[in-house]
Every structure is written in structure tokens, then in C-alpha cells.
PDB file of N, CA and C in Angstrom:
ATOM      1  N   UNK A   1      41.863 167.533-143.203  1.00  0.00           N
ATOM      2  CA  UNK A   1      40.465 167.522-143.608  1.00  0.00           C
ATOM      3  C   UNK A   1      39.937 166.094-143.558  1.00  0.00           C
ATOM      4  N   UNK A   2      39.120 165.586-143.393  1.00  0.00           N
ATOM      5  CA  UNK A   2      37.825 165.172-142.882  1.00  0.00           C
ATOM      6  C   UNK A   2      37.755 163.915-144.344  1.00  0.00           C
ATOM      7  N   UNK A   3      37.837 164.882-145.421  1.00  0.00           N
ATOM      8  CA  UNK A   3      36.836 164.315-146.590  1.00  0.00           C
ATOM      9  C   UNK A   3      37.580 165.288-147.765  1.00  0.00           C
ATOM     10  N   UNK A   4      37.699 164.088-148.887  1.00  0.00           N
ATOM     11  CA  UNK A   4      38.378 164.601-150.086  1.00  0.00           C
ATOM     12  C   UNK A   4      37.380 164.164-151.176  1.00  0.00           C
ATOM     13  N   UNK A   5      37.511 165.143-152.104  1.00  0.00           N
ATOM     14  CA  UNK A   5      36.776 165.236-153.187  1.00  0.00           C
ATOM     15  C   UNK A   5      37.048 164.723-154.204  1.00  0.00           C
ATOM     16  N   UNK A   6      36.499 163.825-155.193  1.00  0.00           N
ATOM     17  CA  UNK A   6      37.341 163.568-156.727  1.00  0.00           C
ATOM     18  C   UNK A   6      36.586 163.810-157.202  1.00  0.00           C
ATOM     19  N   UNK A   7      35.982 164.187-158.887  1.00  0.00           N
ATOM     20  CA  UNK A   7      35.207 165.212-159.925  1.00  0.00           C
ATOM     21  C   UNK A   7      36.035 164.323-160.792  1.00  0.00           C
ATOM     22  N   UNK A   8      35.065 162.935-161.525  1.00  0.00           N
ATOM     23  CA  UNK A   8      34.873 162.513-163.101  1.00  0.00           C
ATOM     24  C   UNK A   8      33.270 162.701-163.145  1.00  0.00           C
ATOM     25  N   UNK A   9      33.538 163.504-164.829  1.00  0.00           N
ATOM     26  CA  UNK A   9      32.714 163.252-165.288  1.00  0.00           C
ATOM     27  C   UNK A   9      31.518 163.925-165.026  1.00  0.00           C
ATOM     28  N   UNK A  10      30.519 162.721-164.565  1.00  0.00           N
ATOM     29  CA  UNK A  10      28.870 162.822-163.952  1.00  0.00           C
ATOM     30  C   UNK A  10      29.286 162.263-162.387  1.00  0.00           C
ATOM     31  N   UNK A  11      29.803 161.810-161.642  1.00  0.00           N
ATOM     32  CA  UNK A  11      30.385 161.029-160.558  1.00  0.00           C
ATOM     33  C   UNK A  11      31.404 162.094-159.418  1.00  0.00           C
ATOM     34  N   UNK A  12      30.810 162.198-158.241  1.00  0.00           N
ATOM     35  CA  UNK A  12      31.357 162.757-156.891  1.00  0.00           C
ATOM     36  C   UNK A  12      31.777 161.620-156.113  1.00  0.00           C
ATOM     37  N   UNK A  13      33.042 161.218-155.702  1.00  0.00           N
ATOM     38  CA  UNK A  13      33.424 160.485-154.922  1.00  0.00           C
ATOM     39  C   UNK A  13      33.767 161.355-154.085  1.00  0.00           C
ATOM     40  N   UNK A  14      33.274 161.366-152.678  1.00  0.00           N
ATOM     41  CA  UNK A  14      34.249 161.831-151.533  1.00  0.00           C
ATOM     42  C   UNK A  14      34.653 160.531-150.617  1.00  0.00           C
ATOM     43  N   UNK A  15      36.077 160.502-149.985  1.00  0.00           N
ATOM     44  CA  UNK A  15      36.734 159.729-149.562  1.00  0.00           C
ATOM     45  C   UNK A  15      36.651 160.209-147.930  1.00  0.00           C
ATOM     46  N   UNK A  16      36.055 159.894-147.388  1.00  0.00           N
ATOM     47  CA  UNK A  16      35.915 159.927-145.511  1.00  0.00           C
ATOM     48  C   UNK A  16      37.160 159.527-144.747  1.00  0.00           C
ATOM     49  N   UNK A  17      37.396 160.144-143.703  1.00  0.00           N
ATOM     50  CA  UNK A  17      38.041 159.541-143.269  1.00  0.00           C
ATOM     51  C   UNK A  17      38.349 159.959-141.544  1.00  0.00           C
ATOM     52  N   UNK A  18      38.932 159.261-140.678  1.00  0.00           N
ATOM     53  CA  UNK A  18      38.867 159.903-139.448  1.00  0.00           C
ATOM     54  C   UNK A  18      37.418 159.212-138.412  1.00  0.00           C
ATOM     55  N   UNK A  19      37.455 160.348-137.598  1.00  0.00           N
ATOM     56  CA  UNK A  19      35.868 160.078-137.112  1.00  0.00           C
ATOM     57  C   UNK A  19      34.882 161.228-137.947  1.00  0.00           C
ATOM     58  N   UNK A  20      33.514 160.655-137.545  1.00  0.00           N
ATOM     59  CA  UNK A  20      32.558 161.507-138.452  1.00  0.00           C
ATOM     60  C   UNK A  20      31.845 161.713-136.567  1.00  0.00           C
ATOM     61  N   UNK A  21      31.543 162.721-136.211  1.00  0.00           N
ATOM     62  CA  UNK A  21      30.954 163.071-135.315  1.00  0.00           C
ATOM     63  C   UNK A  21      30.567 164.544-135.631  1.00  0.00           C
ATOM     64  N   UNK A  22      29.602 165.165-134.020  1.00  0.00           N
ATOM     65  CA  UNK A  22      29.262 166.034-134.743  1.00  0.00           C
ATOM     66  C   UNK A  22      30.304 167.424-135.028  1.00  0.00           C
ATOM     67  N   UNK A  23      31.070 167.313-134.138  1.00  0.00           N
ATOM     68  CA  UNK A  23      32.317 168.238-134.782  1.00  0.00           C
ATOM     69  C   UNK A  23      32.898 168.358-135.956  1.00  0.00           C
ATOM     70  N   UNK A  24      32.788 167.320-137.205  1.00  0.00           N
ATOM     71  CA  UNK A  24      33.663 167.418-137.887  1.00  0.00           C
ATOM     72  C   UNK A  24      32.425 166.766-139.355  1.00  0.00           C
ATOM     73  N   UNK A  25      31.319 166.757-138.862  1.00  0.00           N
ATOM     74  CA  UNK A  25      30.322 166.660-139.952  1.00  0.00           C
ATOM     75  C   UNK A  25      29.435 168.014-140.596  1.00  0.00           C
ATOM     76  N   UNK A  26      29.861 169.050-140.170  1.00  0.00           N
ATOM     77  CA  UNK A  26      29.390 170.336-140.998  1.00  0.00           C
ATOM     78  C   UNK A  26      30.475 170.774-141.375  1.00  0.00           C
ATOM     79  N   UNK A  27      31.585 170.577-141.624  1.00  0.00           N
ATOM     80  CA  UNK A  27      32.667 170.888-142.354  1.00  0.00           C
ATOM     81  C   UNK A  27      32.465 169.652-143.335  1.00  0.00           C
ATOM     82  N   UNK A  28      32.423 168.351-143.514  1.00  0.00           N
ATOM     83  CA  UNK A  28      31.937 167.313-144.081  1.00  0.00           C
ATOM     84  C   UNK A  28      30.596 167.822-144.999  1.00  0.00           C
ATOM     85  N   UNK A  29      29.951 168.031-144.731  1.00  0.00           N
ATOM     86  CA  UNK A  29      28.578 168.078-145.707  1.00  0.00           C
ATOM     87  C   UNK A  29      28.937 169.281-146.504  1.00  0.00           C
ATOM     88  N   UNK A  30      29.702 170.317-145.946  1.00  0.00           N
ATOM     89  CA  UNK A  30      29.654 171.601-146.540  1.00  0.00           C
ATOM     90  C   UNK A  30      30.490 171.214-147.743  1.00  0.00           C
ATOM     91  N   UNK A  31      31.671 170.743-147.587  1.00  0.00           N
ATOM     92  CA  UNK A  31      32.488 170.422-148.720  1.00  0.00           C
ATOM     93  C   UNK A  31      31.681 169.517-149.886  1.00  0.00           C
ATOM     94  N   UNK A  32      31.120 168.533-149.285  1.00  0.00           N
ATOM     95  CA  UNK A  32      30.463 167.565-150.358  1.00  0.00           C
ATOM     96  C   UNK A  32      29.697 168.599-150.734  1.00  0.00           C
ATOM     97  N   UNK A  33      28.517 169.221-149.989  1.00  0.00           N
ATOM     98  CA  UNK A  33      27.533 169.662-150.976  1.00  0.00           C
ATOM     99  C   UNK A  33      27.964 170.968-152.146  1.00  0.00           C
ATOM    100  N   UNK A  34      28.999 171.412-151.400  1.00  0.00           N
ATOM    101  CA  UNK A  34      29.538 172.575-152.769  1.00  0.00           C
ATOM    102  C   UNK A  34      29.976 171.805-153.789  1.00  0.00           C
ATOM    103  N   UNK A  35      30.467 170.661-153.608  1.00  0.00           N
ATOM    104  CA  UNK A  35      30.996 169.882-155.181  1.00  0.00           C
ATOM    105  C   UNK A  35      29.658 169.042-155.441  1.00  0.00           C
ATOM    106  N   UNK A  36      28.448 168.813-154.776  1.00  0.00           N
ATOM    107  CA  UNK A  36      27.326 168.401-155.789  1.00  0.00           C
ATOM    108  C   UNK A  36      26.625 169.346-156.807  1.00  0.00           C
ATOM    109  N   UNK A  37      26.731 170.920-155.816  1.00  0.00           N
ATOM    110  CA  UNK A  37      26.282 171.945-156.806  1.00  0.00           C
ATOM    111  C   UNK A  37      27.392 172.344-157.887  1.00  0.00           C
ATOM    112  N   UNK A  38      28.209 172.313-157.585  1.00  0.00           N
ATOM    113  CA  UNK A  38      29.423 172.816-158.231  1.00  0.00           C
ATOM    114  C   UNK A  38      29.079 171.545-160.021  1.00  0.00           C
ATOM    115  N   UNK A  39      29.130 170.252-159.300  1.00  0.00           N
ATOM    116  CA  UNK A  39      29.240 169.100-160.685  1.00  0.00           C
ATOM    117  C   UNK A  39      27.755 168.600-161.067  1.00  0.00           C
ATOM    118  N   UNK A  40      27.088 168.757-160.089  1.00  0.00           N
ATOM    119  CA  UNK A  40      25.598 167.937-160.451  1.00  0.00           C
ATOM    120  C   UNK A  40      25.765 166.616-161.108  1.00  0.00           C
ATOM    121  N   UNK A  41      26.074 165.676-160.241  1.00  0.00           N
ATOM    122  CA  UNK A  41      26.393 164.742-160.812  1.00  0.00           C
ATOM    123  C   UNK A  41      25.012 163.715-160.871  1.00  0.00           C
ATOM    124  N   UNK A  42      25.684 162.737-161.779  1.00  0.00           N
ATOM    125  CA  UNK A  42      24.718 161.094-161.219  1.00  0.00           C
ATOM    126  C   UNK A  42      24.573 160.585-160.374  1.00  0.00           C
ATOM    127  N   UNK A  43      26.080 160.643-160.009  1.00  0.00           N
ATOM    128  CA  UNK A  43      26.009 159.126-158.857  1.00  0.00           C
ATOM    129  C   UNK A  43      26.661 160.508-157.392  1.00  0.00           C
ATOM    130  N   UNK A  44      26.217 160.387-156.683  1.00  0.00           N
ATOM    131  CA  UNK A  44      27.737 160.714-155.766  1.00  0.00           C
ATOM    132  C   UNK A  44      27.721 159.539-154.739  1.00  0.00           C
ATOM    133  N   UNK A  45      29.097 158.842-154.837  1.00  0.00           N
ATOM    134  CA  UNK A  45      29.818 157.746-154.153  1.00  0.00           C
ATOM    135  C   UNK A  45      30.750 158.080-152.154  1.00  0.00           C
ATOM    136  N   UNK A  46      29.895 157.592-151.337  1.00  0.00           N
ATOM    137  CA  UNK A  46      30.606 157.647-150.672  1.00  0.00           C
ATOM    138  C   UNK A  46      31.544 156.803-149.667  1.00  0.00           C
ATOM    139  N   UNK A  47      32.809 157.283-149.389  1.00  0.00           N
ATOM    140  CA  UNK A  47      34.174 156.516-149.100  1.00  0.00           C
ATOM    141  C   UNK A  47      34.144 155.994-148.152  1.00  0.00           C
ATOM    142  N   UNK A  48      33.679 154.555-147.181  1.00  0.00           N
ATOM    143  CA  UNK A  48      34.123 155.304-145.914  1.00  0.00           C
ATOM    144  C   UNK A  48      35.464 154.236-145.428  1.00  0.00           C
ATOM    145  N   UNK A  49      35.906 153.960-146.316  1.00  0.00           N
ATOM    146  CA  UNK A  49      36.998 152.765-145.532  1.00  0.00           C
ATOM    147  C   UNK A  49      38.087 153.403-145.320  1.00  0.00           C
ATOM    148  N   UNK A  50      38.094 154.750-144.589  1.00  0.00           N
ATOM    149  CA  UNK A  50      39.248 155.282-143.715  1.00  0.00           C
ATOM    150  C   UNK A  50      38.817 156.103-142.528  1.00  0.00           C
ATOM    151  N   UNK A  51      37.454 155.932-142.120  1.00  0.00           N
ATOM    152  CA  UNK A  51      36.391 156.243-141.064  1.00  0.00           C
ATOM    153  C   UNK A  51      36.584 155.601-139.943  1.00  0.00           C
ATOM    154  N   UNK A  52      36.973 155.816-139.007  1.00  0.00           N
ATOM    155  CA  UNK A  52      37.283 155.057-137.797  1.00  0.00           C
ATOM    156  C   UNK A  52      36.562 154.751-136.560  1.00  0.00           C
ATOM    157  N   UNK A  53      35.629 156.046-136.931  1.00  0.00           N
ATOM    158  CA  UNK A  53      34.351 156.135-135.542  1.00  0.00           C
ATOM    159  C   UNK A  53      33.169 157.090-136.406  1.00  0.00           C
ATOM    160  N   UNK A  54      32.259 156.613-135.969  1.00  0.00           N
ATOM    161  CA  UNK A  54      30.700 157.739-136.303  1.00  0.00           C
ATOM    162  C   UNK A  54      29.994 157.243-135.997  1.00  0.00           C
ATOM    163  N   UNK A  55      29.169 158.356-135.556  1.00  0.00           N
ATOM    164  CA  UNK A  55      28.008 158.212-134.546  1.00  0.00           C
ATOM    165  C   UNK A  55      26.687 158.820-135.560  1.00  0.00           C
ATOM    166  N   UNK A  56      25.620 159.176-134.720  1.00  0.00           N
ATOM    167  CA  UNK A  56      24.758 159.282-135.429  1.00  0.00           C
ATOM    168  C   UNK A  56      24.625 160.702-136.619  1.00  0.00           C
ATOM    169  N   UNK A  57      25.449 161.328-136.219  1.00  0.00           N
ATOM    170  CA  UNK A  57      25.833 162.678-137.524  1.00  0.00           C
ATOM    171  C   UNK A  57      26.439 161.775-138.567  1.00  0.00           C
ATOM    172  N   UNK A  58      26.677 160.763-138.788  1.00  0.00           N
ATOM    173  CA  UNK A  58      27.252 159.872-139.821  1.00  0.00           C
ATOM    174  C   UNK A  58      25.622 159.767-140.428  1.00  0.00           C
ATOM    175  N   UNK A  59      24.762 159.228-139.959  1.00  0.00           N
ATOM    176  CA  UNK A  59      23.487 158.730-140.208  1.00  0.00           C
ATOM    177  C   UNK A  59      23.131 159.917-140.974  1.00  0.00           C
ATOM    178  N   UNK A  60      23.116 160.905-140.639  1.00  0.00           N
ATOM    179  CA  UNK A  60      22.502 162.538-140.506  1.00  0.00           C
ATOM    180  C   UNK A  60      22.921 162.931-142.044  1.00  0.00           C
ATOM    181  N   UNK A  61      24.637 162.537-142.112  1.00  0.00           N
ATOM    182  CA  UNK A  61      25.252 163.124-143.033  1.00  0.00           C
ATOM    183  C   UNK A  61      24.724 162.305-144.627  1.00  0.00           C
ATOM    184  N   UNK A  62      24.487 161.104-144.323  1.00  0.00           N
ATOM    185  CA  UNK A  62      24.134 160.318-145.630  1.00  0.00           C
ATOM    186  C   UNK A  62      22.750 160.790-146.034  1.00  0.00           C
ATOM    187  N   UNK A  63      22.030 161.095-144.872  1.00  0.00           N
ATOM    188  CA  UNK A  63      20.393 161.515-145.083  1.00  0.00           C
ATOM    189  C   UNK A  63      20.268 162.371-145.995  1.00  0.00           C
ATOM    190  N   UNK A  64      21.071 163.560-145.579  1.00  0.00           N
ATOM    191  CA  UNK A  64      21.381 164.775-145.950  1.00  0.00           C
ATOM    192  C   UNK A  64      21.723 164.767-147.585  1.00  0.00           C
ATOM    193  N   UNK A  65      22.920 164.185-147.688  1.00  0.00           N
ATOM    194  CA  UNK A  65      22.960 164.131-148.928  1.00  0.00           C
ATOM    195  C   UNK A  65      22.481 163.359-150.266  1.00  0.00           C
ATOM    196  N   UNK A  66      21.338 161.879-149.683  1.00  0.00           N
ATOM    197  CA  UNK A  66      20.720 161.869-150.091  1.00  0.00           C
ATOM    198  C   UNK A  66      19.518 162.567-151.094  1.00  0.00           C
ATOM    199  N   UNK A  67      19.272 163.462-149.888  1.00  0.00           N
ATOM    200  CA  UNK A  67      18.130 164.480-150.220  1.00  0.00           C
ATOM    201  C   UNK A  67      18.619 165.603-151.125  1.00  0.00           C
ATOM    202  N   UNK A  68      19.621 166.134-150.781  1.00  0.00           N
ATOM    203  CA  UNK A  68      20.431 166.966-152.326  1.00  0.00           C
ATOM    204  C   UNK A  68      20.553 166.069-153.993  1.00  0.00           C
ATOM    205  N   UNK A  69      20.618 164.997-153.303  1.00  0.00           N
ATOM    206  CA  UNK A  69      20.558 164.369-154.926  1.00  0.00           C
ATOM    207  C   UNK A  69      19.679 163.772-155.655  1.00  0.00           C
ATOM    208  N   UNK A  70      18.448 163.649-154.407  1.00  0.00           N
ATOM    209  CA  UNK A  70      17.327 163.314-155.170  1.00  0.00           C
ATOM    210  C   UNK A  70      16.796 164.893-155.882  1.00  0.00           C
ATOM    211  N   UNK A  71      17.606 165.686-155.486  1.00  0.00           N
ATOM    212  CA  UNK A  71      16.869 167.122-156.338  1.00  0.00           C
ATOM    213  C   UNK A  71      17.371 166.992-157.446  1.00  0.00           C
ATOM    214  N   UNK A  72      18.854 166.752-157.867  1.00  0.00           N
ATOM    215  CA  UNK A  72      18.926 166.410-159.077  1.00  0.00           C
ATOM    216  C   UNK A  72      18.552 165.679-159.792  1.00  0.00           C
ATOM    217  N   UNK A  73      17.922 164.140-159.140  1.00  0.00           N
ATOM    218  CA  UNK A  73      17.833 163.129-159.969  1.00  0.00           C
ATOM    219  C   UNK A  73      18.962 162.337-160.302  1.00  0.00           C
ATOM    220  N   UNK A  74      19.556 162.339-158.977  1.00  0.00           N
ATOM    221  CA  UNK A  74      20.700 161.670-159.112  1.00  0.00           C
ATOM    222  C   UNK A  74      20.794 160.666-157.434  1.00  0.00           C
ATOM    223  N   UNK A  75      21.745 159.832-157.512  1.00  0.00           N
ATOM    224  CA  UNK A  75      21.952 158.346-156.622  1.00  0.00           C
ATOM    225  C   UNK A  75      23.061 158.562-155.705  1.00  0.00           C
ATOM    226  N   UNK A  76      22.820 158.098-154.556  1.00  0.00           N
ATOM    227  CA  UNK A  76      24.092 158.085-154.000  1.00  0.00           C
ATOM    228  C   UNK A  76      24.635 156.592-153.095  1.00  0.00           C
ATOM    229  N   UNK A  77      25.326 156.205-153.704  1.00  0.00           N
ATOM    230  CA  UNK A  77      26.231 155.338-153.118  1.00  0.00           C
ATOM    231  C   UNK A  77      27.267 155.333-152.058  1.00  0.00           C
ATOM    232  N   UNK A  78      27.248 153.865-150.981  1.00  0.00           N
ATOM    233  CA  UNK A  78      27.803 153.971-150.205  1.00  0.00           C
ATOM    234  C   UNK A  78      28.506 152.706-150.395  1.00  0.00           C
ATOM    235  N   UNK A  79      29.625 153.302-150.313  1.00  0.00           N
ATOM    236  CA  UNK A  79      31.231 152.192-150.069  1.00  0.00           C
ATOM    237  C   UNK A  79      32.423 151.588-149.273  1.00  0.00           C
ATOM    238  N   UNK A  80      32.878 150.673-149.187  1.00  0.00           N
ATOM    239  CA  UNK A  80      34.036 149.896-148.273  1.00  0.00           C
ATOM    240  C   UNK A  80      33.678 150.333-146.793  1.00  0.00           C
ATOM    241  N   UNK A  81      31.940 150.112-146.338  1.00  0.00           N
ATOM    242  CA  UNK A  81      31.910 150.205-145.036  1.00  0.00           C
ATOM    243  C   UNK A  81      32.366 149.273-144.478  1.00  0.00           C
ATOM    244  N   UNK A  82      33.197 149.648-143.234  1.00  0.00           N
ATOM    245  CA  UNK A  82      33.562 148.551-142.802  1.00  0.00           C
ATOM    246  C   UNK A  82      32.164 147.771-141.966  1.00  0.00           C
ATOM    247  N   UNK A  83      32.183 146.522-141.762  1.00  0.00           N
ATOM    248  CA  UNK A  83      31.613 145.892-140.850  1.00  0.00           C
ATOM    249  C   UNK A  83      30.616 146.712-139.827  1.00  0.00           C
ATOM    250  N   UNK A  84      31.203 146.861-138.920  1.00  0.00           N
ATOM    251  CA  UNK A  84      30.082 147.913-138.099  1.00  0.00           C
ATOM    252  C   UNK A  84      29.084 148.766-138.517  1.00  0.00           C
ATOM    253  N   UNK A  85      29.911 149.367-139.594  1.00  0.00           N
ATOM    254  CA  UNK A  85      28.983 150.997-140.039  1.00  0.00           C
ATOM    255  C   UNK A  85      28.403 149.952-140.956  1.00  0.00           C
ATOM    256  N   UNK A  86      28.466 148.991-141.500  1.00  0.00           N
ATOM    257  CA  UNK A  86      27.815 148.296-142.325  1.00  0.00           C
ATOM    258  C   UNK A  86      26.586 148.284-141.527  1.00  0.00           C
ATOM    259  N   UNK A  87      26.660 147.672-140.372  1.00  0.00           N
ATOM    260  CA  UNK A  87      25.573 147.491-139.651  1.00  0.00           C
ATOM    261  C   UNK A  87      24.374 148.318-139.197  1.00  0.00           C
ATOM    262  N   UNK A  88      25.063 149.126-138.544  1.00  0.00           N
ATOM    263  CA  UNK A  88      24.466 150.705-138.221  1.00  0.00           C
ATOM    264  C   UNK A  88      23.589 151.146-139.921  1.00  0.00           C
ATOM    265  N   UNK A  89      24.399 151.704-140.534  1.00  0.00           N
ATOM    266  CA  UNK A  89      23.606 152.348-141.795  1.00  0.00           C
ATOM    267  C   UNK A  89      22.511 151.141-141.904  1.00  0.00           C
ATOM    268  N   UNK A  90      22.531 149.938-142.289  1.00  0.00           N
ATOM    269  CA  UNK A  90      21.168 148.893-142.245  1.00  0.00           C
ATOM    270  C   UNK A  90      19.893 148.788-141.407  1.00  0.00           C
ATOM    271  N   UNK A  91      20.424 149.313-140.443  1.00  0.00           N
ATOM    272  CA  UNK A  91      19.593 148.806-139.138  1.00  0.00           C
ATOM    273  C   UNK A  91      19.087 150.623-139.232  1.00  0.00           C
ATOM    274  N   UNK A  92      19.439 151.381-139.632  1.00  0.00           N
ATOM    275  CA  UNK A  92      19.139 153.176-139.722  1.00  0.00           C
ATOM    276  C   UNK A  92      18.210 152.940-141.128  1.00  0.00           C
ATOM    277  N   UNK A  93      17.922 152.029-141.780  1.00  0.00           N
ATOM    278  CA  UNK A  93      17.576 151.900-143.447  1.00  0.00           C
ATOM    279  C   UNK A  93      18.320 152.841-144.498  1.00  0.00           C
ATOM    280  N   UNK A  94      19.165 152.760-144.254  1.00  0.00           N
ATOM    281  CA  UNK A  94      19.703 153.646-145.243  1.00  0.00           C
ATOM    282  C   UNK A  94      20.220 152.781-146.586  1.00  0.00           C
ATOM    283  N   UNK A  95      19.824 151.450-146.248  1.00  0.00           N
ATOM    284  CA  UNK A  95      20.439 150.847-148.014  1.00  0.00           C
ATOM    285  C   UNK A  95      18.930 150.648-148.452  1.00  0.00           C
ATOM    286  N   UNK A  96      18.037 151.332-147.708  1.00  0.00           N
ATOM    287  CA  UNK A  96      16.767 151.642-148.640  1.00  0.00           C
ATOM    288  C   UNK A  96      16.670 152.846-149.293  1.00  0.00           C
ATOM    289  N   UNK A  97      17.411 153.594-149.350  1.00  0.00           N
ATOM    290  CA  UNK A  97      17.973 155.157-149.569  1.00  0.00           C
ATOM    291  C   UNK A  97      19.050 154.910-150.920  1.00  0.00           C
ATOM    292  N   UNK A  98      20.462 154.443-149.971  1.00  0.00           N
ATOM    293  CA  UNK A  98      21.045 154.218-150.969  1.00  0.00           C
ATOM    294  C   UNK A  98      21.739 153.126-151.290  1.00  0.00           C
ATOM    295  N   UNK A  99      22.073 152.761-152.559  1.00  0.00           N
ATOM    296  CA  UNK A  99      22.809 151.518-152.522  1.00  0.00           C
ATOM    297  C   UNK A  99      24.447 150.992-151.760  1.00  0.00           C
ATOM    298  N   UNK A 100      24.228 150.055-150.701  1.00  0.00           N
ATOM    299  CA  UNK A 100      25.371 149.773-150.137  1.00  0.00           C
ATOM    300  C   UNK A 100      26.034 148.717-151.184  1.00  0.00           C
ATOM    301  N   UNK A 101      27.759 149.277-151.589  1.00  0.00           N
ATOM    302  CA  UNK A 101      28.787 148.431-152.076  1.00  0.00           C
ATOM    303  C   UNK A 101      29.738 148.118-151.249  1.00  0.00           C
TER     304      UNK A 101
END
């Protein structure tokens, strides 16, 4: 699998990993978004420092779940991008969306 789930609390971390393309990003969103409905969290945090390639369904996928958590009223964070995807998500505005750590 693609993407692992952890459940504290108010907080969804999923941990990425692999490539994110479009083959393997609706199995990706599906899992996250059943554990946002499932926990309704605050924050949901995402992993990507075991991501090796993604293309623009990477872009797609953060959008996406963005927009599920602004229904709750909740944030989503993005983490240990490496370098590149650092770049990409910036230049896509997405750390106007969400906060890059």
C-alpha cells in the first residue's frame, strides 16, 4: 500500500510513500478520506519523505484533501517534502492552502 494511516486523538497522519501517480492516487485519497470521516480530525498531516516520484495527481491529491477538511474546519499539513516536491507544491500554491513543514 501506497499510504498508511495513524489516528491520535484530533490528528490524521498518513505516511506516503512510493510514487504518487495517477494509478496509485485513488486508492491514496480513498484510504485518507475514510479515516478523515471515520476521525474528523484537526489537523490531517501529510508524509511525504518516502515518495519517490509524483506528478500532477500528487497536486490533485493535496487539493482534494484540502477541501474535505475545510468542511470540517480543520488544517492540513504537509511534511519532510523532499526538495523537489518542495518545489512543485510552491510553485502549484499549495503552501497557500496548506502549511509546508
Amino acid at each position: 500500500m501506497a499510504v498508511e494511516i495513524q489516528i491520535k486523538e484530533d490528528v490524521v497522519r498518513a505516511y506516503l510513500s512510493g510514487e504518487i501517480d495517477h494509478h496509485s492516487a485513488a486508492q491514496i485519497r480513498e484510504t485518507i478520506d475514510e479515516s478523515i470521516i471515520q476521525a474528523a480530525p484537526a489537523e490531517l498531516i501529510l508524509d511525504f519523505a518516502r515518495v519517490t516520484f509524483m506528478d500532477s495527481s500528487g497536486i490533485g491529491l493535496v487539493m482534494g484533501r484540502f477541501r474535505l477538511m475545510q468542511e470540517t474546519g480543520g488544517k492540513v499539513i504537509l511534511q519532510n517534502l523532499p526538495a523537489p516536491l518542495r518545489k512543485v507544491m510552491k510553485l502549484a500554491g499549495l503552501d497557500k492552502l496548506a502549511e509546508i513543514q
